[in-house]
PDB file of N, CA and C in Angstrom:
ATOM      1  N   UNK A   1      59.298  86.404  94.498  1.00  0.00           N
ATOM      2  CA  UNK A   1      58.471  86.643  95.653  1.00  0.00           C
ATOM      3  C   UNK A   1      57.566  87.855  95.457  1.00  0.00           C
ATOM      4  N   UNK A   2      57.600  88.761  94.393  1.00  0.00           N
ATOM      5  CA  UNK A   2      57.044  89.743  94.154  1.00  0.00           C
ATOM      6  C   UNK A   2      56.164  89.357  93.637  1.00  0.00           C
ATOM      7  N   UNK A   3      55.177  88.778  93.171  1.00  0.00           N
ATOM      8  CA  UNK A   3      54.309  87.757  92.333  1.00  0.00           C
ATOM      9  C   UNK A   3      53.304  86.912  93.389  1.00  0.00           C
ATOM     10  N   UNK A   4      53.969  87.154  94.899  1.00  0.00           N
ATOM     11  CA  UNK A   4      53.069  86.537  95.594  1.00  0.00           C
ATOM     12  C   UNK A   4      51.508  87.588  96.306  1.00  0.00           C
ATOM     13  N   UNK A   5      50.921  86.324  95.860  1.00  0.00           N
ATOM     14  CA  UNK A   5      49.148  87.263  95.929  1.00  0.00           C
ATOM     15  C   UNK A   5      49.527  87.820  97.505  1.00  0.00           C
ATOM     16  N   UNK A   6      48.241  88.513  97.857  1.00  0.00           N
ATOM     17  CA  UNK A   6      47.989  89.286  99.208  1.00  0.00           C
ATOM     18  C   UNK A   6      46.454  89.718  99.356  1.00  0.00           C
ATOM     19  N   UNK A   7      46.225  89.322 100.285  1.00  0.00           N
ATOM     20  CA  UNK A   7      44.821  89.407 101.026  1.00  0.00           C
ATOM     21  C   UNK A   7      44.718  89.819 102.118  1.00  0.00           C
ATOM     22  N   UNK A   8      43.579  90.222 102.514  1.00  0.00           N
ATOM     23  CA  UNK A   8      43.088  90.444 103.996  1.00  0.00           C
ATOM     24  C   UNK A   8      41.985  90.816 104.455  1.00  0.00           C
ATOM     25  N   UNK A   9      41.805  90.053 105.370  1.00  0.00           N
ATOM     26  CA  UNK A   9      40.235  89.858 106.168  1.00  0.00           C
ATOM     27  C   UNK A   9      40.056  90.851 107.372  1.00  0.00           C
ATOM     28  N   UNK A  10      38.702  91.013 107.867  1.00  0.00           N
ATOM     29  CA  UNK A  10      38.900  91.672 108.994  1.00  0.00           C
ATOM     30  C   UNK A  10      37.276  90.957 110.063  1.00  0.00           C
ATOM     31  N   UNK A  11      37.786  90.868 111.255  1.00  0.00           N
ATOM     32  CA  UNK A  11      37.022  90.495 111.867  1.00  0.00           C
ATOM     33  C   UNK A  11      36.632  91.281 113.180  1.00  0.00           C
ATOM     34  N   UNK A  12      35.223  91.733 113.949  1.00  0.00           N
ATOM     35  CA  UNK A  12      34.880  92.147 114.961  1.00  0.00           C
ATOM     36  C   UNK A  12      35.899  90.754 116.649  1.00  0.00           C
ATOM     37  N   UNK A  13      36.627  91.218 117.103  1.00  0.00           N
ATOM     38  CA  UNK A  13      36.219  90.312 117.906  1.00  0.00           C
ATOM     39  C   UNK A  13      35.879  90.338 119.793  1.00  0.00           C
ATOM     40  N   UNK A  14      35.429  89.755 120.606  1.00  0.00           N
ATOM     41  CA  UNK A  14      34.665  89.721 121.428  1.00  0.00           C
ATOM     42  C   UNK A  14      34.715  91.038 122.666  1.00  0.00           C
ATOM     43  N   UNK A  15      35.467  91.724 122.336  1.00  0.00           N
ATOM     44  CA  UNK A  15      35.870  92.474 123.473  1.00  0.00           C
ATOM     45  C   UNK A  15      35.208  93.995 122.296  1.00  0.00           C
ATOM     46  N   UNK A  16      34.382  95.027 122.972  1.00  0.00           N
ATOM     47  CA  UNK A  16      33.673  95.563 122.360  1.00  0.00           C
ATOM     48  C   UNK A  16      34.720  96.579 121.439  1.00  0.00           C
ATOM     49  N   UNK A  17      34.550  97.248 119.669  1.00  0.00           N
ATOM     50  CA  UNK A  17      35.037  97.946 119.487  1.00  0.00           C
ATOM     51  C   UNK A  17      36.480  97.731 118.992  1.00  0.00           C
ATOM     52  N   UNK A  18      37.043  96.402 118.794  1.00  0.00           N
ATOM     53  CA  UNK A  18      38.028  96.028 118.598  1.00  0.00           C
ATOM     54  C   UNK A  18      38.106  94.840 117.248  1.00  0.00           C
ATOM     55  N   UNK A  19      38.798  95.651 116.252  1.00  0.00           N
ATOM     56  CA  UNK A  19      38.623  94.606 115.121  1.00  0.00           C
ATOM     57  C   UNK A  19      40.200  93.845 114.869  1.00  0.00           C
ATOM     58  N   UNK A  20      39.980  92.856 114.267  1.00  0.00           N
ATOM     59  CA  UNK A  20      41.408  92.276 113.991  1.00  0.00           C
ATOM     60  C   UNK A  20      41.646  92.364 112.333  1.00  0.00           C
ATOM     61  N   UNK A  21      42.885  92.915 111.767  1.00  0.00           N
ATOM     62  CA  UNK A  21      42.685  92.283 110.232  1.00  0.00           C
ATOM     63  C   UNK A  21      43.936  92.264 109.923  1.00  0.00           C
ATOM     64  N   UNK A  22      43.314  90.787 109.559  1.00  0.00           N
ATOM     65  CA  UNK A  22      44.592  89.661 109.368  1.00  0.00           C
ATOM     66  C   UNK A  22      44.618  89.821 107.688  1.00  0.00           C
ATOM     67  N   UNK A  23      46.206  89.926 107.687  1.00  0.00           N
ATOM     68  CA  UNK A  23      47.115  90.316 106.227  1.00  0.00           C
ATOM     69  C   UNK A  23      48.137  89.327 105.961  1.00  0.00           C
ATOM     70  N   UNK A  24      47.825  88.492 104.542  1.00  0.00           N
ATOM     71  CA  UNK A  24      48.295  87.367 104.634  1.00  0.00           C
ATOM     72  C   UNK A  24      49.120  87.845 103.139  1.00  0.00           C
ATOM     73  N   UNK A  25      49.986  87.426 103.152  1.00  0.00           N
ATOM     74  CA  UNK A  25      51.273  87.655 101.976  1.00  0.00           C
ATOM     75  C   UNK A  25      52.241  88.993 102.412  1.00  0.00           C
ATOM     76  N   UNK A  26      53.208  89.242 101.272  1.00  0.00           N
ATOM     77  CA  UNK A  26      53.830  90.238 101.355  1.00  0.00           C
ATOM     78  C   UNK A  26      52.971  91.592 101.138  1.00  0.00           C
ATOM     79  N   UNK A  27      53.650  93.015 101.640  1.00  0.00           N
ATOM     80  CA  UNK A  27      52.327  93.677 102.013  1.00  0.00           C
ATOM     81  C   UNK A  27      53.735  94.706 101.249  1.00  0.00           C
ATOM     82  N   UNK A  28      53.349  94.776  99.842  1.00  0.00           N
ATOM     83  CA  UNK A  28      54.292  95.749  99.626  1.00  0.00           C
ATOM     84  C   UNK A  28      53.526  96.917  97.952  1.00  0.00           C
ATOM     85  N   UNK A  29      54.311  97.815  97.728  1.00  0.00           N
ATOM     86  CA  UNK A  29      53.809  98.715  96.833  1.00  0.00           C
ATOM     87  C   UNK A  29      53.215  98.263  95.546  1.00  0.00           C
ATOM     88  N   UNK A  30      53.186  97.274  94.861  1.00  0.00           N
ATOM     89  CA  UNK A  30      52.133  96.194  94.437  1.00  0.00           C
ATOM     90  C   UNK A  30      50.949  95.846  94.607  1.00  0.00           C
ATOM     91  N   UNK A  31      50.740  95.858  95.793  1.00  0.00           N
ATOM     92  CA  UNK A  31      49.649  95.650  96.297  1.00  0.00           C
ATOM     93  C   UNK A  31      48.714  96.261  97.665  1.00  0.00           C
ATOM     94  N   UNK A  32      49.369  97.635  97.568  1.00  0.00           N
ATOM     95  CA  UNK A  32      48.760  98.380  99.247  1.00  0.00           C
ATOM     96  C   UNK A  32      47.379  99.059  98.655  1.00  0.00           C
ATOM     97  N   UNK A  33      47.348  99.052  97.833  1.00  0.00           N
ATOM     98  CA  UNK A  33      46.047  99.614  96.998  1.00  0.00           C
ATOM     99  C   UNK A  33      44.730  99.977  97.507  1.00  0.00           C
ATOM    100  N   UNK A  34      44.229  98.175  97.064  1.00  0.00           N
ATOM    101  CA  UNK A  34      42.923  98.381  97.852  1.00  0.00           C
ATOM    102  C   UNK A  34      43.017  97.938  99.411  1.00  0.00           C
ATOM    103  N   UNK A  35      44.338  97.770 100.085  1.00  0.00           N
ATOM    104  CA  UNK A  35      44.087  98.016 101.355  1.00  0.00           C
ATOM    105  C   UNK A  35      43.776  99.164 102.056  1.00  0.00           C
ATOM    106  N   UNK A  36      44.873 100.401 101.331  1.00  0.00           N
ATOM    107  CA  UNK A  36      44.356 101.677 101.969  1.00  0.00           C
ATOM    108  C   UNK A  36      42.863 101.966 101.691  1.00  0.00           C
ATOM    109  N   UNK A  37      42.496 101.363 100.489  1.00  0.00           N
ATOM    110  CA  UNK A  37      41.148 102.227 100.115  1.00  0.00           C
ATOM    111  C   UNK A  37      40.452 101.043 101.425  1.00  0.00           C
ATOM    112  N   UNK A  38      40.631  99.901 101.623  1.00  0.00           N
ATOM    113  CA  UNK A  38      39.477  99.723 103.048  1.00  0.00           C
ATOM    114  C   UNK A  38      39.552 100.438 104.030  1.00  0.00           C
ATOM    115  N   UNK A  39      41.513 100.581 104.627  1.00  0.00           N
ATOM    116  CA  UNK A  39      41.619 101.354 105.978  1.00  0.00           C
ATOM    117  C   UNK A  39      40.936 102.534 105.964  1.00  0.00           C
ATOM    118  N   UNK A  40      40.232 103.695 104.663  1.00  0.00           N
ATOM    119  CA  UNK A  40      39.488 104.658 104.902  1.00  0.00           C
ATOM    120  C   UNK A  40      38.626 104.303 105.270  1.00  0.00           C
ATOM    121  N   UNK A  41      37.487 103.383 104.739  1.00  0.00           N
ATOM    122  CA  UNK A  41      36.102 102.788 105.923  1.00  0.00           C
ATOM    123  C   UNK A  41      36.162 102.013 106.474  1.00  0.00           C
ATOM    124  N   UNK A  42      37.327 101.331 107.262  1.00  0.00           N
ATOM    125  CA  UNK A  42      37.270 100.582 108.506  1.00  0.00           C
ATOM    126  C   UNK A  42      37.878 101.284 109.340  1.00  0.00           C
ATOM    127  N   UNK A  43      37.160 101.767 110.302  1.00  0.00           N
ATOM    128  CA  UNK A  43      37.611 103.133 111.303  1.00  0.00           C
ATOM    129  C   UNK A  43      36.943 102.278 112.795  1.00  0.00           C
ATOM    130  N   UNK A  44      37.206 101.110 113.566  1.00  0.00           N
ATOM    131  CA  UNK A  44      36.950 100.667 114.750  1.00  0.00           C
ATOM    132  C   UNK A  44      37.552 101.517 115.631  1.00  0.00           C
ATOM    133  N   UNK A  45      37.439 101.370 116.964  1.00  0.00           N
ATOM    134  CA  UNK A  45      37.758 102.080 118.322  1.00  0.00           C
ATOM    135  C   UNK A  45      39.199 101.904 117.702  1.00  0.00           C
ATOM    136  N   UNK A  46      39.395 100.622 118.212  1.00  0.00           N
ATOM    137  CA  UNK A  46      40.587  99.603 117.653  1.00  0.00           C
ATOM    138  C   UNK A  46      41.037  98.743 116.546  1.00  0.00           C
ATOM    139  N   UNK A  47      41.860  99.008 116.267  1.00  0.00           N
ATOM    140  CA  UNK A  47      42.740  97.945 115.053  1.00  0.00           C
ATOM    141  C   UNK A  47      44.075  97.282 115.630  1.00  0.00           C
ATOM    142  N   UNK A  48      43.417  95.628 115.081  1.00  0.00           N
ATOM    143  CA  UNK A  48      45.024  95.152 115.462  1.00  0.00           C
ATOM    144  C   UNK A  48      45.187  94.677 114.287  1.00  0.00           C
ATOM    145  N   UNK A  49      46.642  94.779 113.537  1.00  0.00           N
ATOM    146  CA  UNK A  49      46.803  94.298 112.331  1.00  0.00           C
ATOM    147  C   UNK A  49      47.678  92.880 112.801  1.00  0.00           C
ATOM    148  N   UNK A  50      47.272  91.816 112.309  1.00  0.00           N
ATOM    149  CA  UNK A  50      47.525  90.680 112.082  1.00  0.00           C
ATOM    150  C   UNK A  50      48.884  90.222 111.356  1.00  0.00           C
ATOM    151  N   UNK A  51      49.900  90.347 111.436  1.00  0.00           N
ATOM    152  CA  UNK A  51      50.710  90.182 110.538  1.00  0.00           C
ATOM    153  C   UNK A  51      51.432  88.980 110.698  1.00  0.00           C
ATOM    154  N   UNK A  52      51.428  87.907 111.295  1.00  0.00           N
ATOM    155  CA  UNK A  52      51.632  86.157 111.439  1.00  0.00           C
ATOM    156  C   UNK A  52      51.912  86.140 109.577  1.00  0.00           C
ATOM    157  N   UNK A  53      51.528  86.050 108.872  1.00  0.00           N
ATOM    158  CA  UNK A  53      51.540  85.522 107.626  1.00  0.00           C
ATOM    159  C   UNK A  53      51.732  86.452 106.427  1.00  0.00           C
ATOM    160  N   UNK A  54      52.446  87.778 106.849  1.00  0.00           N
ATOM    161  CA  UNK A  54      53.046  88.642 106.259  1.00  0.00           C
ATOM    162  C   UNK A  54      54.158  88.264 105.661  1.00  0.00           C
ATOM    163  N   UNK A  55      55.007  87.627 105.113  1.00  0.00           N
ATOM    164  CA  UNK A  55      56.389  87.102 104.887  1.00  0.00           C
ATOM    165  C   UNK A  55      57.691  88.655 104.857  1.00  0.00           C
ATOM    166  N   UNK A  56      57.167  89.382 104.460  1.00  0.00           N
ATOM    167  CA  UNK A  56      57.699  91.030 104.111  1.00  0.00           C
ATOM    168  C   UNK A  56      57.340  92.195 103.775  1.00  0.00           C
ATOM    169  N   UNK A  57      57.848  93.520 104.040  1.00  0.00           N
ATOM    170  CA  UNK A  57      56.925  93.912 103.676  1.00  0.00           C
ATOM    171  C   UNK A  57      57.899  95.127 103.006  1.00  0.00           C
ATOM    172  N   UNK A  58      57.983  96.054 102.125  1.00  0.00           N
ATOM    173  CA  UNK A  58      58.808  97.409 101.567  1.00  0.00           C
ATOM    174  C   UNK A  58      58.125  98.402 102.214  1.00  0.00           C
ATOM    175  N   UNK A  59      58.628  99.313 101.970  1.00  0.00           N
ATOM    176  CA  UNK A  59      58.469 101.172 102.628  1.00  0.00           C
ATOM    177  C   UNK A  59      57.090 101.512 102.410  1.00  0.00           C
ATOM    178  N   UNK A  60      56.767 100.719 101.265  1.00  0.00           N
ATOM    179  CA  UNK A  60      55.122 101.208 101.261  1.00  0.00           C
ATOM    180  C   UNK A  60      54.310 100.821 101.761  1.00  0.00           C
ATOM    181  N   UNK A  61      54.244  99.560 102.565  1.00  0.00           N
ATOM    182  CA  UNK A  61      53.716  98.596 103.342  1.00  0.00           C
ATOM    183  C   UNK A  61      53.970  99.698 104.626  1.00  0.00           C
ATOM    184  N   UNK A  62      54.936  99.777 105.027  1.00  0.00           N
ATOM    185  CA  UNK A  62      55.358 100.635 105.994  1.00  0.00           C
ATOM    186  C   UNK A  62      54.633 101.890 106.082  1.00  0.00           C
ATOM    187  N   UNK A  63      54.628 102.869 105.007  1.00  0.00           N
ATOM    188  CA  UNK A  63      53.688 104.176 104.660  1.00  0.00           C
ATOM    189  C   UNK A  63      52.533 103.276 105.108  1.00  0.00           C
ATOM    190  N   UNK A  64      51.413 102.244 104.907  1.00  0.00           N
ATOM    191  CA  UNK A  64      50.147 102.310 105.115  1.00  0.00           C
ATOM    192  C   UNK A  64      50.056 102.307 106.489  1.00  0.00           C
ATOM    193  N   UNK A  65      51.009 101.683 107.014  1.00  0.00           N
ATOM    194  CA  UNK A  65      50.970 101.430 108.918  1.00  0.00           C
ATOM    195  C   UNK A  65      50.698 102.575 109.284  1.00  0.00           C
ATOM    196  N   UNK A  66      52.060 103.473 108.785  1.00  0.00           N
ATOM    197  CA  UNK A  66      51.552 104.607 109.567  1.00  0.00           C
ATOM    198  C   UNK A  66      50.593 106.085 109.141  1.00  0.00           C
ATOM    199  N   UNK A  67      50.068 105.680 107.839  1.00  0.00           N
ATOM    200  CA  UNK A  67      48.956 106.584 107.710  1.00  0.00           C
ATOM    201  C   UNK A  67      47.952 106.316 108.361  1.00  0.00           C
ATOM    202  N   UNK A  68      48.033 105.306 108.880  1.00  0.00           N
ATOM    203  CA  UNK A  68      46.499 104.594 109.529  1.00  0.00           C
ATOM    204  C   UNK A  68      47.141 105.085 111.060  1.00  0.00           C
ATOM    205  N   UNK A  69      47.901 104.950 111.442  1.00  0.00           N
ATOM    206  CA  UNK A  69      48.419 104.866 112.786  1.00  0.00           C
ATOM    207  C   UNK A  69      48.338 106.611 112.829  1.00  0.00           C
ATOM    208  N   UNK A  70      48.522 107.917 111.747  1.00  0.00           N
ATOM    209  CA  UNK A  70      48.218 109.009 112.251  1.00  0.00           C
ATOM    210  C   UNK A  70      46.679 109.507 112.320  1.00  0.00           C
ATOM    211  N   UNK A  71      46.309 109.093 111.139  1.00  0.00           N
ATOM    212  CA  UNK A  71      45.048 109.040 110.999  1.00  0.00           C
ATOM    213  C   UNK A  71      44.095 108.335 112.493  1.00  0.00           C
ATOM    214  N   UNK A  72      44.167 107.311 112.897  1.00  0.00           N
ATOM    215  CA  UNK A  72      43.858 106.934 113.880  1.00  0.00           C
ATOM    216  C   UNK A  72      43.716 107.583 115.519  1.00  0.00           C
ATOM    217  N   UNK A  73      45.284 108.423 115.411  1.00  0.00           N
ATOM    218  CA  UNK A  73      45.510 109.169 116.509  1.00  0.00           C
ATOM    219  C   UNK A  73      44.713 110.720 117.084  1.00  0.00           C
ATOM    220  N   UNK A  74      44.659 110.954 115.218  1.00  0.00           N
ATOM    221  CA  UNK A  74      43.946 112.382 115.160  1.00  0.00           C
ATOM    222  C   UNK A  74      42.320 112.172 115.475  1.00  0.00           C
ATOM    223  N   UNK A  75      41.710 110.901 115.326  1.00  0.00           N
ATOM    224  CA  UNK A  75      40.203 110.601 115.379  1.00  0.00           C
ATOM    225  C   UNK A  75      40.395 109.786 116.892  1.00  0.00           C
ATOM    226  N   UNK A  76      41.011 109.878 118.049  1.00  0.00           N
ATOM    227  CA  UNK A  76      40.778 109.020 119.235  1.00  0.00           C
ATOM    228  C   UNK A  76      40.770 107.639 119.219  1.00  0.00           C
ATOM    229  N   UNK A  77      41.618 107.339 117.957  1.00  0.00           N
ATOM    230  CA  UNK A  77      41.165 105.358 117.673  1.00  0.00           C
ATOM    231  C   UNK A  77      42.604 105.244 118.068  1.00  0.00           C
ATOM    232  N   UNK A  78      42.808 103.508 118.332  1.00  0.00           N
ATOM    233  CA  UNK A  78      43.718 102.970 118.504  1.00  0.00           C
ATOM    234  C   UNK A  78      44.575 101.841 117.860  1.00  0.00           C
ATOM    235  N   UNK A  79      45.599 101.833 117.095  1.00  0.00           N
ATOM    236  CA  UNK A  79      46.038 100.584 116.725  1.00  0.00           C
ATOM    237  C   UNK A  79      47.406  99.721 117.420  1.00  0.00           C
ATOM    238  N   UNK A  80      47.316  98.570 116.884  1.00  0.00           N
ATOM    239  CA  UNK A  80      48.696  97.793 117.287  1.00  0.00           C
ATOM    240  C   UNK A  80      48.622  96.587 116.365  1.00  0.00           C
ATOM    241  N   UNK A  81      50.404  96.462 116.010  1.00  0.00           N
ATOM    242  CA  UNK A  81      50.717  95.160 115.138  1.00  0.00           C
ATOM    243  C   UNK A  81      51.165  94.095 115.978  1.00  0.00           C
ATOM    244  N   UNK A  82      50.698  93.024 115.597  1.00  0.00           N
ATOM    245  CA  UNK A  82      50.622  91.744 116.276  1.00  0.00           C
ATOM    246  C   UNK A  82      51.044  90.357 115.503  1.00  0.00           C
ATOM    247  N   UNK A  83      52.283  89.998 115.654  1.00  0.00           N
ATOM    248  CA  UNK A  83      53.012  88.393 115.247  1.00  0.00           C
ATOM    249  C   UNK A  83      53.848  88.779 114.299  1.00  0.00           C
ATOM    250  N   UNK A  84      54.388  89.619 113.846  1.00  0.00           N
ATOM    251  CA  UNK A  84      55.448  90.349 112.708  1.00  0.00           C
ATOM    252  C   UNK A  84      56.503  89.309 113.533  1.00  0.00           C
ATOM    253  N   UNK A  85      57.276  88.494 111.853  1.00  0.00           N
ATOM    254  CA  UNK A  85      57.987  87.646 111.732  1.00  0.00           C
ATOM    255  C   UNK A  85      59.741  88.720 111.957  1.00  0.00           C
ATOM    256  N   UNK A  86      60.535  87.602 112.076  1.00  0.00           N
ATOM    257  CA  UNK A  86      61.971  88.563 112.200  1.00  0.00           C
ATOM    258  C   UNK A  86      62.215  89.244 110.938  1.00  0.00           C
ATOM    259  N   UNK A  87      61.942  89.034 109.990  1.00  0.00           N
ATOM    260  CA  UNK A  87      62.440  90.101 108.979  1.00  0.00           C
ATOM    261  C   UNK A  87      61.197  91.163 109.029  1.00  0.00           C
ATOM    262  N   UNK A  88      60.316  91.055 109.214  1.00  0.00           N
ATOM    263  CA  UNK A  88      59.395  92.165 109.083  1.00  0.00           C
ATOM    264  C   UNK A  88      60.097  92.951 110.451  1.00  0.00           C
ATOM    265  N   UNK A  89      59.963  92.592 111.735  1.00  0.00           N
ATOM    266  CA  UNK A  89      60.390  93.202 112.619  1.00  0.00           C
ATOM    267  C   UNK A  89      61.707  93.972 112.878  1.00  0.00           C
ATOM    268  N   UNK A  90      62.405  93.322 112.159  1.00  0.00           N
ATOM    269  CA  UNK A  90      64.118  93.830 111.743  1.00  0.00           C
ATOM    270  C   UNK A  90      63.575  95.238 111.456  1.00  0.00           C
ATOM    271  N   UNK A  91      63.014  95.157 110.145  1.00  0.00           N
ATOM    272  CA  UNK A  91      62.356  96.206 109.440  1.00  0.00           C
ATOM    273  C   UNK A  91      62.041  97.650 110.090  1.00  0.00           C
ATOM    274  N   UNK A  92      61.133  97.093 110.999  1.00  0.00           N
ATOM    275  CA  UNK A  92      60.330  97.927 111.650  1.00  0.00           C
ATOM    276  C   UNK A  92      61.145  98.703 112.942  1.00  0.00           C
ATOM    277  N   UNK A  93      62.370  98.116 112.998  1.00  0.00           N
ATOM    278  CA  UNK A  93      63.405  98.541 113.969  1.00  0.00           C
ATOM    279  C   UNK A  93      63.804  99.255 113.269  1.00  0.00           C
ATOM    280  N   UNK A  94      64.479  98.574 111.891  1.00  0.00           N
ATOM    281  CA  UNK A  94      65.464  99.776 111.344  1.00  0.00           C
ATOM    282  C   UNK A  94      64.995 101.050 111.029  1.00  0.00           C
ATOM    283  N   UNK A  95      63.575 101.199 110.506  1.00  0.00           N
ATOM    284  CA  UNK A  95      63.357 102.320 110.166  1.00  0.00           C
ATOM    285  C   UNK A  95      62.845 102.948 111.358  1.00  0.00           C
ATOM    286  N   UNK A  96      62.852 103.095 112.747  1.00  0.00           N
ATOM    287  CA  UNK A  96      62.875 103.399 113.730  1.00  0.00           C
ATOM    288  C   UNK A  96      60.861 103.414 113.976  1.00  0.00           C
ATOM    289  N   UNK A  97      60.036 102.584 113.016  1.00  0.00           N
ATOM    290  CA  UNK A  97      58.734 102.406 113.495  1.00  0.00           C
ATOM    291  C   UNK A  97      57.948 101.751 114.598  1.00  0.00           C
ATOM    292  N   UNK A  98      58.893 100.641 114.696  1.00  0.00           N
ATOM    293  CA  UNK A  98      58.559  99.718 116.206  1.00  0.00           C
ATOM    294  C   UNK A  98      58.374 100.439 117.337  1.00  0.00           C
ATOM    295  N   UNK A  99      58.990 101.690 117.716  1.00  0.00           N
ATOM    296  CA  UNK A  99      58.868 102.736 118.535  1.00  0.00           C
ATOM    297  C   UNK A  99      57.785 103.682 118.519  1.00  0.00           C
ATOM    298  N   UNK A 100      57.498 103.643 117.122  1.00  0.00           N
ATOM    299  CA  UNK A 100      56.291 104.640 117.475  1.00  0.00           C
ATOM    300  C   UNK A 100      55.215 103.772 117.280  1.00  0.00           C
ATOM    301  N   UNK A 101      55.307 102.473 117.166  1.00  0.00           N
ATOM    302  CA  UNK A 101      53.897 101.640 116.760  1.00  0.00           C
ATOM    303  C   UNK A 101      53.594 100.587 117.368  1.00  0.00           C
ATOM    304  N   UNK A 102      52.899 100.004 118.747  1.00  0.00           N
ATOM    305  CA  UNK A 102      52.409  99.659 120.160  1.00  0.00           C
ATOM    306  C   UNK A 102      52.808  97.455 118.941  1.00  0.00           C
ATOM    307  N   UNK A 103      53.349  96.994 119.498  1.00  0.00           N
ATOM    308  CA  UNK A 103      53.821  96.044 118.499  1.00  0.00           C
ATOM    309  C   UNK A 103      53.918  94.761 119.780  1.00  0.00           C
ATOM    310  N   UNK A 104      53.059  93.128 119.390  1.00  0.00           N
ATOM    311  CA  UNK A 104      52.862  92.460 120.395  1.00  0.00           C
ATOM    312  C   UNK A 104      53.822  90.601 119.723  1.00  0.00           C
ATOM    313  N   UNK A 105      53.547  90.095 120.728  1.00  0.00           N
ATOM    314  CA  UNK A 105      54.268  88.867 120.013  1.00  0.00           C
ATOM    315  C   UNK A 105      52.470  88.036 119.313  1.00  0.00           C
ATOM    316  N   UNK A 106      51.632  88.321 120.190  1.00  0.00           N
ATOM    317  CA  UNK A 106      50.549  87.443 119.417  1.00  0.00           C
ATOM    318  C   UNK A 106      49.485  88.727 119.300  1.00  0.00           C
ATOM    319  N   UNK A 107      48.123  87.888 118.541  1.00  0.00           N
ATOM    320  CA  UNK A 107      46.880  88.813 118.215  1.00  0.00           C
ATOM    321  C   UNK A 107      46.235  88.963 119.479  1.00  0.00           C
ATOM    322  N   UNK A 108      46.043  87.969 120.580  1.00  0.00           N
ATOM    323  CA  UNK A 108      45.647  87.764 122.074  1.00  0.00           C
ATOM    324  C   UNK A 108      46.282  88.918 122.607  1.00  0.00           C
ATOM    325  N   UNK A 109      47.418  89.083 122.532  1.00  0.00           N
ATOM    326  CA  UNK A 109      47.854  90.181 123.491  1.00  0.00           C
ATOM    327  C   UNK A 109      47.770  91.246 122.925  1.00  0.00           C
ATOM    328  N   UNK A 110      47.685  91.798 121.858  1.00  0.00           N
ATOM    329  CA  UNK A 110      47.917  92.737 121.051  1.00  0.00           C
ATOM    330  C   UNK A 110      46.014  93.438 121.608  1.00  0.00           C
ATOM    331  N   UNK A 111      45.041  92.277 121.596  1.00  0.00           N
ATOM    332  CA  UNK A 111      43.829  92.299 121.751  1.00  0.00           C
ATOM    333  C   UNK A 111      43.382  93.071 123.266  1.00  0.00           C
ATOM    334  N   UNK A 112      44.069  92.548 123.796  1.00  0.00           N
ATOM    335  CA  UNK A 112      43.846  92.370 125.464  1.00  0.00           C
ATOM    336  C   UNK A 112      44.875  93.829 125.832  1.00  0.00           C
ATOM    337  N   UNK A 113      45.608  94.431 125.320  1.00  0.00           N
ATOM    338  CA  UNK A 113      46.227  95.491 125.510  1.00  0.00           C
ATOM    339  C   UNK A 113      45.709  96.900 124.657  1.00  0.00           C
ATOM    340  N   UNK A 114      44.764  96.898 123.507  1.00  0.00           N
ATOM    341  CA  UNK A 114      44.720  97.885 122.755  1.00  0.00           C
ATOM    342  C   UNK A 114      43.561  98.120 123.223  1.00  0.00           C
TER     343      UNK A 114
END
């Protein structure tokens, strides 16, 4: 499973200032690379990260959430994760992040709340 590719898109959508980017594979130290290098120039009001099609993710996947999530806080922006499967979410419990990180069952609500 370590071998599986990873991508991600990002889209404006209709509500002003609010981008979505959807992250499809495992999101782990393999491959956080050139994601962080986008999260430095994608700086919207809002970010909702997409994670429906995340399958898992390790500690470093975890580190990018929340460099973006301090980074974000210190510049007046806002984020939230949206559709994290039960093992990602397990995850995000155990290491006590779900608490500090605004977390929805879909991208709609995640949208409509951030």
């Amino acid at each position: 499973m370590n071998d599986a590719p990873f991508s991600f898109t990002s889209h404006e959508v209709a509500r002003d200032g609010v981008t979505v980017m959807k992250l499809v594979g495992p999101l782990t130290i393999g491959n956080i690379f050139e994601l962080q290098k986008e999260l430095r120039v994608v700086q919207p009001e809002a970010l909702v990260f997409d994670l429906v099609d995340v399958p898992y993710m390790d500690s470093a996947g975890i580190g990018v959430l929340i460099n973006y999530f301090v980074s974000a806080e210190k510049n007046a922006r806002r984020m939230a994760l949206a559709g994290a499967n039960e093992r990602v979410d397990a995850l995000l419990v155990l290491t006590k992040v779900k608490g500090l990180l605004r977390s929805f069952e879909t991208v709609d609500e995640a949208v409509d709340e951030v």
